[in-house]
C-alpha atoms as a PDB file:
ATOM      1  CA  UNK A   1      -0.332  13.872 -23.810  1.00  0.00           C
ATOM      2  CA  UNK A   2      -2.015  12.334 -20.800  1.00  0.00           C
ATOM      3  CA  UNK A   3      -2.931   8.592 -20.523  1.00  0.00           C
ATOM      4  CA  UNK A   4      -6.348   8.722 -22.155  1.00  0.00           C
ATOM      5  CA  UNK A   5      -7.154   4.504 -20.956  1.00  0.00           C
ATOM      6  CA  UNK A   6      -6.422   2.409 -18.270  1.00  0.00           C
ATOM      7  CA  UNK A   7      -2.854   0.613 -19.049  1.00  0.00           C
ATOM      8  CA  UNK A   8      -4.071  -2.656 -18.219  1.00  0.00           C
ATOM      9  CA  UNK A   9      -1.823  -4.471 -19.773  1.00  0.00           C
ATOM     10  CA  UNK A  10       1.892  -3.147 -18.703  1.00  0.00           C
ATOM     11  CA  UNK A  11       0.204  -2.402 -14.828  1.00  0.00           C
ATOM     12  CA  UNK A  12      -1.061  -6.273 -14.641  1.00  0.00           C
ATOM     13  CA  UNK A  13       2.521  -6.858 -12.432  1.00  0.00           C
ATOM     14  CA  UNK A  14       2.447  -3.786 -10.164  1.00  0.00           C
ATOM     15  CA  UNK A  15      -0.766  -4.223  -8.526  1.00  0.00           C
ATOM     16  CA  UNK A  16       0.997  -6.245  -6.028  1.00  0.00           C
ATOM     17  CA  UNK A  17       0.897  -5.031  -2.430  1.00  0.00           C
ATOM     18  CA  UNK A  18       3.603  -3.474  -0.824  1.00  0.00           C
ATOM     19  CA  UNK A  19       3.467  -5.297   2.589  1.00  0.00           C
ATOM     20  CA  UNK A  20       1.260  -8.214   1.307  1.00  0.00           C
ATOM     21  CA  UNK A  21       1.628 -10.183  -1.741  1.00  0.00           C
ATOM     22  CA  UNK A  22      -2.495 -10.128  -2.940  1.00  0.00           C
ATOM     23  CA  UNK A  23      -4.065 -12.915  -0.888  1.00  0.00           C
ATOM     24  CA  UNK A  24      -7.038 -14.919  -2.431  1.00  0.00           C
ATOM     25  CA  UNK A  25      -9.601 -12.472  -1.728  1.00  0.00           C
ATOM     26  CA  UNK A  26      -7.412  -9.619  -3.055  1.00  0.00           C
ATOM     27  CA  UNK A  27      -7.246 -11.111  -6.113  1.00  0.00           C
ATOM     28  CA  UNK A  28     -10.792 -11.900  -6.522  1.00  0.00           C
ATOM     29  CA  UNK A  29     -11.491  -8.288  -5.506  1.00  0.00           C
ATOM     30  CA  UNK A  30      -8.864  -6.777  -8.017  1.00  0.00           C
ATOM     31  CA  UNK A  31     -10.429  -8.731 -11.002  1.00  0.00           C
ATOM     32  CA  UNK A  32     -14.404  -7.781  -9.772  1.00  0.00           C
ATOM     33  CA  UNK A  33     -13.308  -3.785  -9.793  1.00  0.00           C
ATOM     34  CA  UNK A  34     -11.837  -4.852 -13.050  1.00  0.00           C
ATOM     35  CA  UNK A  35     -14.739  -6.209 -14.817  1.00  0.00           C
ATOM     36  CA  UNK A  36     -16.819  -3.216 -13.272  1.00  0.00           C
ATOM     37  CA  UNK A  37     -14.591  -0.759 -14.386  1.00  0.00           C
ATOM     38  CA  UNK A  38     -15.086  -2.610 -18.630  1.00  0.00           C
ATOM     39  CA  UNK A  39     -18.793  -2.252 -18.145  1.00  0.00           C
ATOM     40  CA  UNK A  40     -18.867   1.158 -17.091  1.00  0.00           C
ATOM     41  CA  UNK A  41     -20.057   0.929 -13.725  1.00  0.00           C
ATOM     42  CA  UNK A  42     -17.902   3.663 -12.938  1.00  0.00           C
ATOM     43  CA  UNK A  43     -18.791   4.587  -9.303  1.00  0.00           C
ATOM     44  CA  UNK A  44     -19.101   1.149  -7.774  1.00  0.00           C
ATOM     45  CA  UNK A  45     -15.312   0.442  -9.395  1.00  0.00           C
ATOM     46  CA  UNK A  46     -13.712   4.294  -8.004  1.00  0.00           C
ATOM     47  CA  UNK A  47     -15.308   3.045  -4.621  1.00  0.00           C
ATOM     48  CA  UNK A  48     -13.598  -0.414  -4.837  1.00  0.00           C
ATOM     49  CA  UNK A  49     -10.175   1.392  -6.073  1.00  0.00           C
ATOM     50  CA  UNK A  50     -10.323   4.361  -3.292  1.00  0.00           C
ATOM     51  CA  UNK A  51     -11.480   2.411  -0.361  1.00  0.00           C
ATOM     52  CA  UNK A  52     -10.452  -1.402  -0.732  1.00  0.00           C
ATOM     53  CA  UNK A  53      -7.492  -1.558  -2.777  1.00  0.00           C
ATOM     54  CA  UNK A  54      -5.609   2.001  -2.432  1.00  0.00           C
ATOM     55  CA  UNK A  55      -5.565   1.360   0.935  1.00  0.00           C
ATOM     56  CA  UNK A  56      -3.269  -1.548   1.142  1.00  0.00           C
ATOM     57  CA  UNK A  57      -0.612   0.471  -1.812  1.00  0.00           C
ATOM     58  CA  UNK A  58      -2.202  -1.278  -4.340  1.00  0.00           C
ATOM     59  CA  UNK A  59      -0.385   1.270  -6.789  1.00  0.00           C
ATOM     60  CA  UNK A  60      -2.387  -0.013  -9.926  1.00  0.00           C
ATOM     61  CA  UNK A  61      -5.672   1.076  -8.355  1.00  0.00           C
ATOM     62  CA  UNK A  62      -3.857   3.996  -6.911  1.00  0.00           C
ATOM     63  CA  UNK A  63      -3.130   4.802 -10.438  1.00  0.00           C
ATOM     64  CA  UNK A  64      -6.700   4.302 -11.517  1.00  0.00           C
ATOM     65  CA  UNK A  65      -8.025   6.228  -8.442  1.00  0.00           C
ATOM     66  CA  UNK A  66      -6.111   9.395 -10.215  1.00  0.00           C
ATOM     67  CA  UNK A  67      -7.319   8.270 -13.430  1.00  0.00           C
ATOM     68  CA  UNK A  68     -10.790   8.460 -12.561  1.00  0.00           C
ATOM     69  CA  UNK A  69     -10.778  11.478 -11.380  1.00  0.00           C
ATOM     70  CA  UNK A  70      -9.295  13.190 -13.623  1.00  0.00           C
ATOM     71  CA  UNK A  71     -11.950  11.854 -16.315  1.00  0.00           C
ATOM     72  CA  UNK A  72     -14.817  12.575 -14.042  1.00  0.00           C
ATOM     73  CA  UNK A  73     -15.740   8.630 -13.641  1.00  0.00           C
ATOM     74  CA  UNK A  74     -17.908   7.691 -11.117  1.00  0.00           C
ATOM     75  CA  UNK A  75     -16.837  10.836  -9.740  1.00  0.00           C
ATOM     76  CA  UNK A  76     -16.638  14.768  -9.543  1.00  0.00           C
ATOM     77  CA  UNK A  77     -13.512  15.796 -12.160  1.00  0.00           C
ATOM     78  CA  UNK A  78     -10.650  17.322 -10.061  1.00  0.00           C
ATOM     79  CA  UNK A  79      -7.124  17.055 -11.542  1.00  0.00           C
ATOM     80  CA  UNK A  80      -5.828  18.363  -8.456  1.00  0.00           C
ATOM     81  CA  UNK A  81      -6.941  15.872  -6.453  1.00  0.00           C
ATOM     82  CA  UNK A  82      -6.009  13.635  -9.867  1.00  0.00           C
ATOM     83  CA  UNK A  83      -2.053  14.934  -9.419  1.00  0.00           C
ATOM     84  CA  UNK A  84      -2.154  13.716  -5.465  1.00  0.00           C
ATOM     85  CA  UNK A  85      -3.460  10.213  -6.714  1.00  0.00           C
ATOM     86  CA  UNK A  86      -0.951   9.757 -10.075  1.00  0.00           C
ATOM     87  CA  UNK A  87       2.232  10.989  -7.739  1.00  0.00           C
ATOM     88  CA  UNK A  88       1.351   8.425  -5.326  1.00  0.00           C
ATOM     89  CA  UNK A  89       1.271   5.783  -7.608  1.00  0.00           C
ATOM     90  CA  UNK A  90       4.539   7.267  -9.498  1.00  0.00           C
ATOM     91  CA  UNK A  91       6.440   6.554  -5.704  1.00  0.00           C
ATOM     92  CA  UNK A  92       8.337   3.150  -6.645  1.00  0.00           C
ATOM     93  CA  UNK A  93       9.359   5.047 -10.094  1.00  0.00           C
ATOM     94  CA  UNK A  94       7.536   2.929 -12.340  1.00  0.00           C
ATOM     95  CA  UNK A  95       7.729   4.801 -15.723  1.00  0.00           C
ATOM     96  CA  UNK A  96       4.107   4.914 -16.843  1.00  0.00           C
ATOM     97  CA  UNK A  97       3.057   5.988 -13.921  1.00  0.00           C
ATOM     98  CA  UNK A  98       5.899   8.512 -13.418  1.00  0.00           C
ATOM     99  CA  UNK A  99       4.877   9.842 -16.801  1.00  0.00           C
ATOM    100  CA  UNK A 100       1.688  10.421 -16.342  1.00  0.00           C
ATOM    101  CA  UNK A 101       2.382  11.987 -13.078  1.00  0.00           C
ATOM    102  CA  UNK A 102       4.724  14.543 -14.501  1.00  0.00           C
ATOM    103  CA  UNK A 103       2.590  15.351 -17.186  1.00  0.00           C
ATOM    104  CA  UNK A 104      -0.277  16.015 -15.002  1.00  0.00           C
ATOM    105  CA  UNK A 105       1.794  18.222 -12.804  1.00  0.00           C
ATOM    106  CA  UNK A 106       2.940  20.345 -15.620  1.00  0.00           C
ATOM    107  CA  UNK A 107      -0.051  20.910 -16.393  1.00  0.00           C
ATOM    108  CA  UNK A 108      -1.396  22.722 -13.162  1.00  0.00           C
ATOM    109  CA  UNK A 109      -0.583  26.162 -11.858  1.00  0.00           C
ATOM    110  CA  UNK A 110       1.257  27.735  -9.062  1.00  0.00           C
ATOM    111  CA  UNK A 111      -2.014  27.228  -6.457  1.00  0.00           C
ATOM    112  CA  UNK A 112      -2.970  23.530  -7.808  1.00  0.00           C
ATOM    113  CA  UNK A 113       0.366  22.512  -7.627  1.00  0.00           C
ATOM    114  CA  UNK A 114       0.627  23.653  -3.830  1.00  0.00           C
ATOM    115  CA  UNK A 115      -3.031  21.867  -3.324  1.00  0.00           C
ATOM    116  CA  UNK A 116      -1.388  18.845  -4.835  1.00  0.00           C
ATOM    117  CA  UNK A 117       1.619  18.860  -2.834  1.00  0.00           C
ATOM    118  CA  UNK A 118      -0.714  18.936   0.356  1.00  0.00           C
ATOM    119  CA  UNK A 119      -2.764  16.314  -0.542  1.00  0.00           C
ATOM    120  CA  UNK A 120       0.160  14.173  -1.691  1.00  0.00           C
ATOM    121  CA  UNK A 121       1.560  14.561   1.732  1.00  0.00           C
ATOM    122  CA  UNK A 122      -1.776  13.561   3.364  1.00  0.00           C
ATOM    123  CA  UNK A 123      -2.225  10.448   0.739  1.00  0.00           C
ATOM    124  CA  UNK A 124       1.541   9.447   1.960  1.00  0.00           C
ATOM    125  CA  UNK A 125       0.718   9.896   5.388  1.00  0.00           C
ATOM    126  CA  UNK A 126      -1.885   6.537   5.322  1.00  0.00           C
ATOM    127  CA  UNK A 127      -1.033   5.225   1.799  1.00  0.00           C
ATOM    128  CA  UNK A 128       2.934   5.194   0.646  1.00  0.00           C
ATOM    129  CA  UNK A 129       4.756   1.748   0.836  1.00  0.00           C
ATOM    130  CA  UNK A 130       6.851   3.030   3.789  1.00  0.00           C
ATOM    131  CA  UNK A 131       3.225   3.815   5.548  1.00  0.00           C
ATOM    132  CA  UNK A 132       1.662   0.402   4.258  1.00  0.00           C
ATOM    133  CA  UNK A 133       4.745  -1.442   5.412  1.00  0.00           C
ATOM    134  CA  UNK A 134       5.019   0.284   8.907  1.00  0.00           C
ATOM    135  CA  UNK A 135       1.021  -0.378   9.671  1.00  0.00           C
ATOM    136  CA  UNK A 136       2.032  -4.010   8.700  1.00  0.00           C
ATOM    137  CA  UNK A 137       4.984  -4.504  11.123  1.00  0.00           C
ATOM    138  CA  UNK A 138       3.316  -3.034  13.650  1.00  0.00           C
ATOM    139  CA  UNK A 139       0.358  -5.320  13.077  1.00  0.00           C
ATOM    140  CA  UNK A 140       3.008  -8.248  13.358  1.00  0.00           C
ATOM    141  CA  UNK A 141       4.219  -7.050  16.178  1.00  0.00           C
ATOM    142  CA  UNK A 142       0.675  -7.093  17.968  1.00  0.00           C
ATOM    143  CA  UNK A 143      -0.073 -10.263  16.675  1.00  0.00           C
ATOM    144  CA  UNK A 144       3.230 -11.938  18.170  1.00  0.00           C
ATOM    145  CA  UNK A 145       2.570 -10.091  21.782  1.00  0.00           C
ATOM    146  CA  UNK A 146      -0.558 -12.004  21.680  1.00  0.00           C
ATOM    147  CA  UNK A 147       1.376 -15.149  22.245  1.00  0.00           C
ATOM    148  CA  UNK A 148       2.998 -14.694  26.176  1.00  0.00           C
ATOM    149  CA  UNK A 149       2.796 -10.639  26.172  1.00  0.00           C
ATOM    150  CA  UNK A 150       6.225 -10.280  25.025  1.00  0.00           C
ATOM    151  CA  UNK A 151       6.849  -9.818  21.695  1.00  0.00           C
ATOM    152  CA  UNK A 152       9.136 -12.203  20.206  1.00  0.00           C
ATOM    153  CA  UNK A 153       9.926 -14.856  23.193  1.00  0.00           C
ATOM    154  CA  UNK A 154       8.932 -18.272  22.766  1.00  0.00           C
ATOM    155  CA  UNK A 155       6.074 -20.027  24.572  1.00  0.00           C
ATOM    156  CA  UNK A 156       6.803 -23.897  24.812  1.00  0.00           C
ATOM    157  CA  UNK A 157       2.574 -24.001  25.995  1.00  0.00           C
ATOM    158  CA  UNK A 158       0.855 -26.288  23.587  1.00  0.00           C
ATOM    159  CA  UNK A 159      -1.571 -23.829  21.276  1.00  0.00           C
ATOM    160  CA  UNK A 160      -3.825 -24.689  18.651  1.00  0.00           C
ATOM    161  CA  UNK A 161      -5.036 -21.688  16.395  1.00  0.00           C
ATOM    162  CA  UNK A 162      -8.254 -22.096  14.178  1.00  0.00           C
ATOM    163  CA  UNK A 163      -8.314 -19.929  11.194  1.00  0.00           C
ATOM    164  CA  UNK A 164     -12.131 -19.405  10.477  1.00  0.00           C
ATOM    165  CA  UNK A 165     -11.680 -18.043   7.126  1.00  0.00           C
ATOM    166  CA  UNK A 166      -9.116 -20.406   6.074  1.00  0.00           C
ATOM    167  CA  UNK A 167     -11.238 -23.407   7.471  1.00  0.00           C
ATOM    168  CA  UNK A 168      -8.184 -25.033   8.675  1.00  0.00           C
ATOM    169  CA  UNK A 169      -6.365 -25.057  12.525  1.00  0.00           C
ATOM    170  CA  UNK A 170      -2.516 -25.357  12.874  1.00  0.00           C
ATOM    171  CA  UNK A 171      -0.777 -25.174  15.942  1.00  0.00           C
ATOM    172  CA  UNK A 172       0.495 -21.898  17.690  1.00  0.00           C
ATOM    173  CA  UNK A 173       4.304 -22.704  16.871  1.00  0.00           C
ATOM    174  CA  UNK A 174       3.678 -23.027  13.067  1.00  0.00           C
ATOM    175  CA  UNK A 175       1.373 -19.783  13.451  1.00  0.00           C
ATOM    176  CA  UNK A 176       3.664 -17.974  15.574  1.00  0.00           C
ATOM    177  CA  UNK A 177       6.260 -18.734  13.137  1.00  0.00           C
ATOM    178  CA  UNK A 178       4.758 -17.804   9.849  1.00  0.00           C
ATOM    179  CA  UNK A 179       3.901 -14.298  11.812  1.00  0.00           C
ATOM    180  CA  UNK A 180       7.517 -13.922  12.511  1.00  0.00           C
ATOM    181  CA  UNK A 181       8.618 -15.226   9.215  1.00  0.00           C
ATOM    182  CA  UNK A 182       6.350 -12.305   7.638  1.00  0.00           C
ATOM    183  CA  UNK A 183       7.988  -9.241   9.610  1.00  0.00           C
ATOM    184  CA  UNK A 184      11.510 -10.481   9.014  1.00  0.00           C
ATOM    185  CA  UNK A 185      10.616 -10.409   5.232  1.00  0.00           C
ATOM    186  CA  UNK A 186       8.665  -6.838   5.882  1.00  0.00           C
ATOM    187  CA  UNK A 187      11.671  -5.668   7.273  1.00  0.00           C
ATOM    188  CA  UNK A 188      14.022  -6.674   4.478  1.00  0.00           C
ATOM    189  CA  UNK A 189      11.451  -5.172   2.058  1.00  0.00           C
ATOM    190  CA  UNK A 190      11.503  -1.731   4.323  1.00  0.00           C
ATOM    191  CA  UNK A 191      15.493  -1.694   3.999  1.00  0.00           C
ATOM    192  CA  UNK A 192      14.965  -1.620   0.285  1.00  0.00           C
ATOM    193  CA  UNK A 193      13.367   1.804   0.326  1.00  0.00           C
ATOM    194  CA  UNK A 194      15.144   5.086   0.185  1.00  0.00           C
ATOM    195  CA  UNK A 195      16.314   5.893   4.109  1.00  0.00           C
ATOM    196  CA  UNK A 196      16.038   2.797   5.193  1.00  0.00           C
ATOM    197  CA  UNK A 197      19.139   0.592   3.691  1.00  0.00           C
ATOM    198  CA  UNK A 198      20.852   0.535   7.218  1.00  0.00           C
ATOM    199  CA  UNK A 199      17.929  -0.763   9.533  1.00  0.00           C
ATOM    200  CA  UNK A 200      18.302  -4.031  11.525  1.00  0.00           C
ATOM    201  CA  UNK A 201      16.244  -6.301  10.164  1.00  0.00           C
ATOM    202  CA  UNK A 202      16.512  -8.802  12.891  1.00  0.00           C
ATOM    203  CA  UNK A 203      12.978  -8.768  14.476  1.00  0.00           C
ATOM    204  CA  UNK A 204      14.688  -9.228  17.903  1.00  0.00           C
ATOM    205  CA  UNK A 205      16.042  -5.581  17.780  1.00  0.00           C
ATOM    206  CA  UNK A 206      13.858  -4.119  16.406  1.00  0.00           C
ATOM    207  CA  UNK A 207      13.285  -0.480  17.834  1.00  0.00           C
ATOM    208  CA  UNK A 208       9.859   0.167  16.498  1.00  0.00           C
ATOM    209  CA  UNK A 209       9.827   3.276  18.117  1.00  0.00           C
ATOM    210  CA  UNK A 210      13.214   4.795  15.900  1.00  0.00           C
ATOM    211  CA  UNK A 211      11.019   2.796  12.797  1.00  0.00           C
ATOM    212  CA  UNK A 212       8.381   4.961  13.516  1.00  0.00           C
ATOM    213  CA  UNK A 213      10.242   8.114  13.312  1.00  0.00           C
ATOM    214  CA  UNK A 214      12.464   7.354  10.225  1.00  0.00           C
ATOM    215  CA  UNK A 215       8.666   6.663   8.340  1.00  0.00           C
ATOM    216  CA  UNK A 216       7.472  10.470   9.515  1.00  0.00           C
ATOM    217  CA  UNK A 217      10.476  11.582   8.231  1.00  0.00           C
ATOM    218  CA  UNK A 218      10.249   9.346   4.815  1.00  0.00           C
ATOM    219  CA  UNK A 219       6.513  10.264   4.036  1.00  0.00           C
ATOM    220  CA  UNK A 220       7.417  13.847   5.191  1.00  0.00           C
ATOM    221  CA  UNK A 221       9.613  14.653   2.432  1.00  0.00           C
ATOM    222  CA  UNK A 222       8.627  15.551  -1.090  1.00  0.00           C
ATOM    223  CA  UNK A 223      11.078  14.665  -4.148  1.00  0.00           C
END
Protein backbone atom coordinates (compact mmCIF):
# COMPACT_ATOMS: atom_id res chain seq x y z
CA UNK A 1 0.00 0.00 0.00
CA UNK A 2 1.43 3.35 -0.98
CA UNK A 3 1.83 6.32 1.45
CA UNK A 4 -1.61 7.86 1.04
CA UNK A 5 -0.37 11.43 3.40
CA UNK A 6 2.51 13.34 3.85
CA UNK A 7 4.64 11.66 6.88
CA UNK A 8 5.15 14.79 8.55
CA UNK A 9 5.86 13.68 11.56
CA UNK A 10 8.77 10.83 11.24
CA UNK A 11 10.35 13.20 8.03
CA UNK A 12 10.48 16.45 10.49
CA UNK A 13 14.54 15.32 11.00
CA UNK A 14 15.50 14.52 7.39
CA UNK A 15 14.70 17.66 5.76
CA UNK A 16 18.10 18.75 6.60
CA UNK A 17 20.40 19.65 3.72
CA UNK A 18 23.00 17.58 2.59
CA UNK A 19 25.79 20.23 2.15
CA UNK A 20 24.04 22.91 4.33
CA UNK A 21 22.47 22.52 7.60
CA UNK A 22 18.90 24.76 6.77
CA UNK A 23 19.97 28.37 7.31
CA UNK A 24 17.33 30.91 8.66
CA UNK A 25 15.66 31.50 5.51
CA UNK A 26 15.51 27.74 4.75
CA UNK A 27 13.70 27.20 7.59
CA UNK A 28 11.27 29.90 7.20
CA UNK A 29 10.79 28.65 3.62
CA UNK A 30 10.34 24.89 4.68
CA UNK A 31 7.56 25.83 7.25
CA UNK A 32 5.67 28.49 4.49
CA UNK A 33 5.53 25.36 1.78
CA UNK A 34 4.33 23.59 4.84
CA UNK A 35 1.44 25.60 5.84
CA UNK A 36 0.59 25.90 1.98
CA UNK A 37 0.70 22.44 1.43
CA UNK A 38 -2.33 22.05 4.95
CA UNK A 39 -4.46 24.56 3.14
CA UNK A 40 -4.46 23.03 -0.08
CA UNK A 41 -2.73 25.42 -2.10
CA UNK A 42 -1.33 22.67 -3.90
CA UNK A 43 0.55 24.29 -6.85
CA UNK A 44 2.19 27.21 -5.10
CA UNK A 45 3.62 24.37 -2.39
CA UNK A 46 4.86 21.59 -5.57
CA UNK A 47 6.56 24.87 -6.94
CA UNK A 48 8.24 25.68 -3.56
CA UNK A 49 9.18 21.75 -3.13
CA UNK A 50 10.49 21.28 -6.95
CA UNK A 51 12.29 24.49 -7.40
CA UNK A 52 13.49 25.91 -3.89
CA UNK A 53 13.96 23.11 -1.67
CA UNK A 54 14.68 19.86 -3.96
CA UNK A 55 17.30 21.67 -5.24
CA UNK A 56 19.56 21.93 -2.31
CA UNK A 57 18.71 17.66 -1.39
CA UNK A 58 16.20 18.69 0.76
CA UNK A 59 15.05 14.88 0.71
CA UNK A 60 11.73 15.65 2.68
CA UNK A 61 10.51 17.90 -0.12
CA UNK A 62 12.13 15.56 -2.53
CA UNK A 63 9.86 13.06 -1.03
CA UNK A 64 6.85 15.32 -1.30
CA UNK A 65 7.83 16.39 -4.88
CA UNK A 66 7.11 12.44 -5.73
CA UNK A 67 4.22 12.55 -3.57
CA UNK A 68 2.55 15.16 -5.37
CA UNK A 69 2.78 13.86 -8.33
CA UNK A 70 1.75 10.87 -7.96
CA UNK A 71 -1.66 12.31 -6.41
CA UNK A 72 -2.02 14.80 -9.16
CA UNK A 73 -1.49 17.95 -6.63
CA UNK A 74 -0.86 21.06 -7.99
CA UNK A 75 0.18 19.06 -10.79
CA UNK A 76 -0.38 16.67 -13.87
CA UNK A 77 -0.48 12.81 -12.20
CA UNK A 78 2.59 10.86 -13.52
CA UNK A 79 3.86 7.99 -11.31
CA UNK A 80 6.68 7.67 -13.52
CA UNK A 81 7.94 10.77 -13.03
CA UNK A 82 6.53 10.00 -9.17
CA UNK A 83 9.16 6.74 -9.05
CA UNK A 84 12.24 9.24 -10.24
CA UNK A 85 11.21 11.67 -7.31
CA UNK A 86 10.49 8.79 -4.31
CA UNK A 87 14.00 6.91 -5.41
CA UNK A 88 15.73 10.07 -5.01
CA UNK A 89 14.58 10.72 -1.78
CA UNK A 90 15.01 6.80 -0.81
CA UNK A 91 19.16 7.58 -1.61
CA UNK A 92 20.43 7.91 2.17
CA UNK A 93 18.18 4.60 2.89
CA UNK A 94 15.80 6.13 5.09
CA UNK A 95 13.06 3.43 5.51
CA UNK A 96 9.87 5.33 4.77
CA UNK A 97 11.09 6.66 2.02
CA UNK A 98 12.77 3.45 0.78
CA UNK A 99 9.35 1.89 1.19
CA UNK A 100 7.49 3.91 -0.60
CA UNK A 101 9.99 3.91 -3.30
CA UNK A 102 9.94 0.19 -3.72
CA UNK A 103 6.42 -0.01 -3.66
CA UNK A 104 6.01 2.48 -6.32
CA UNK A 105 8.49 0.71 -8.48
CA UNK A 106 6.73 -2.54 -8.24
CA UNK A 107 4.11 -1.19 -9.29
CA UNK A 108 5.21 0.04 -12.87
CA UNK A 109 5.96 -2.00 -15.95
CA UNK A 110 8.86 -2.98 -18.02
CA UNK A 111 8.74 0.66 -20.14
CA UNK A 112 7.92 2.93 -16.88
CA UNK A 113 10.44 1.35 -15.04
CA UNK A 114 13.13 2.13 -17.85
CA UNK A 115 11.50 5.90 -17.99
CA UNK A 116 12.11 5.93 -14.29
CA UNK A 117 15.52 4.75 -14.33
CA UNK A 118 16.31 7.66 -16.88
CA UNK A 119 14.88 10.22 -15.08
CA UNK A 120 16.40 9.02 -11.80
CA UNK A 121 19.72 9.32 -13.44
CA UNK A 122 18.96 12.88 -14.68
CA UNK A 123 17.41 13.90 -11.03
CA UNK A 124 20.96 12.48 -9.61
CA UNK A 125 22.83 14.24 -12.06
CA UNK A 126 21.80 17.98 -10.31
CA UNK A 127 20.06 16.67 -7.13
CA UNK A 128 21.81 13.50 -5.13
CA UNK A 129 23.86 14.40 -1.94
CA UNK A 130 27.10 13.49 -3.78
CA UNK A 131 25.86 16.24 -6.57
CA UNK A 132 24.63 18.77 -3.78
CA UNK A 133 27.86 18.28 -1.90
CA UNK A 134 30.23 18.57 -5.00
CA UNK A 135 28.33 22.01 -6.26
CA UNK A 136 29.04 23.07 -2.59
CA UNK A 137 32.84 22.40 -2.48
CA UNK A 138 33.28 23.75 -5.53
CA UNK A 139 31.43 26.87 -4.47
CA UNK A 140 33.97 26.94 -1.44
CA UNK A 141 36.56 26.62 -3.45
CA UNK A 142 35.58 29.82 -5.59
CA UNK A 143 34.82 31.66 -2.70
CA UNK A 144 38.41 31.06 -1.06
CA UNK A 145 40.23 31.96 -4.64
CA UNK A 146 38.52 35.18 -4.17
CA UNK A 147 40.86 35.99 -1.37
CA UNK A 148 44.68 36.31 -3.25
CA UNK A 149 43.69 34.03 -6.46
CA UNK A 150 45.01 31.00 -4.95
CA UNK A 151 42.89 28.86 -3.33
CA UNK A 152 43.79 28.09 0.09
CA UNK A 153 47.05 30.43 0.84
CA UNK A 154 46.81 32.95 3.37
CA UNK A 155 46.64 36.71 2.79
CA UNK A 156 48.11 38.63 5.91
CA UNK A 157 46.25 42.06 3.91
CA UNK A 158 43.85 43.55 6.37
CA UNK A 159 40.07 42.74 4.85
CA UNK A 160 36.87 43.65 6.14
CA UNK A 161 33.80 41.71 4.59
CA UNK A 162 30.18 43.17 4.98
CA UNK A 163 27.50 40.64 4.87
CA UNK A 164 24.39 42.60 3.53
CA UNK A 165 21.95 40.04 4.41
CA UNK A 166 23.35 39.26 7.68
CA UNK A 167 23.62 43.09 8.53
CA UNK A 168 26.83 42.50 10.20
CA UNK A 169 30.83 42.94 8.80
CA UNK A 170 33.65 40.67 10.17
CA UNK A 171 36.98 40.70 9.00
CA UNK A 172 38.39 38.64 5.97
CA UNK A 173 40.44 36.19 8.34
CA UNK A 174 37.32 35.16 10.39
CA UNK A 175 35.42 34.96 6.88
CA UNK A 176 38.07 33.24 5.14
CA UNK A 177 38.15 30.89 7.92
CA UNK A 178 34.57 29.93 8.43
CA UNK A 179 34.71 29.27 4.37
CA UNK A 180 37.49 26.90 4.95
CA UNK A 181 36.07 25.51 8.09
CA UNK A 182 32.83 24.62 5.89
CA UNK A 183 34.69 22.54 3.03
CA UNK A 184 36.80 20.63 5.51
CA UNK A 185 33.45 19.57 7.16
CA UNK A 186 31.90 19.04 3.38
CA UNK A 187 34.62 16.91 2.77
CA UNK A 188 34.32 14.71 5.84
CA UNK A 189 30.57 14.51 5.07
CA UNK A 190 31.53 13.40 1.22
CA UNK A 191 33.87 10.54 2.74
CA UNK A 192 30.81 9.25 4.47
CA UNK A 193 29.07 8.31 1.25
CA UNK A 194 29.43 5.09 -0.61
CA UNK A 195 32.88 5.51 -2.92
CA UNK A 196 34.15 8.01 -1.19
CA UNK A 197 35.54 6.57 2.38
CA UNK A 198 39.24 6.97 1.14
CA UNK A 199 39.30 10.72 -0.08
CA UNK A 200 41.69 13.27 1.52
CA UNK A 201 39.84 15.43 3.29
CA UNK A 202 42.53 17.92 3.87
CA UNK A 203 41.38 20.97 1.79
CA UNK A 204 45.09 21.57 0.92
CA UNK A 205 45.11 18.42 -1.38
CA UNK A 206 42.38 18.44 -2.53
CA UNK A 207 42.28 17.27 -6.30
CA UNK A 208 38.94 18.63 -7.27
CA UNK A 209 39.44 17.50 -10.55
CA UNK A 210 39.70 13.35 -9.39
CA UNK A 211 36.44 14.69 -6.95
CA UNK A 212 34.79 15.49 -9.91
CA UNK A 213 35.18 12.27 -11.61
CA UNK A 214 34.53 9.88 -8.62
CA UNK A 215 30.84 12.06 -8.39
CA UNK A 216 30.11 11.10 -12.37
CA UNK A 217 30.89 7.85 -11.52
CA UNK A 218 28.73 7.87 -8.05
CA UNK A 219 25.53 9.51 -9.63
CA UNK A 220 26.21 7.26 -12.71
CA UNK A 221 25.45 4.11 -11.12
CA UNK A 222 22.05 2.72 -10.28
CA UNK A 223 21.60 0.27 -7.13
Amino acid sequence: MLLSAPASAWAQGLSELSADLPDPRTMAVQAKVEQLFQAEDFRRAYFIYRNELAPLGDKYAQYMVGYMLLNGLGVSEDPVSASAWYRLAAERDTPEFVAVSNNLLQQLDEKQVQRSNAEYFRLRAKYSDVAVLLASIKRNLKELEGRTGSRLKSDSSPLTIVEPDAGRTQSGEAYYGSIYRQLEERLLLLREMKGFHDIDTDPRRLDIDELERRARVSVESID
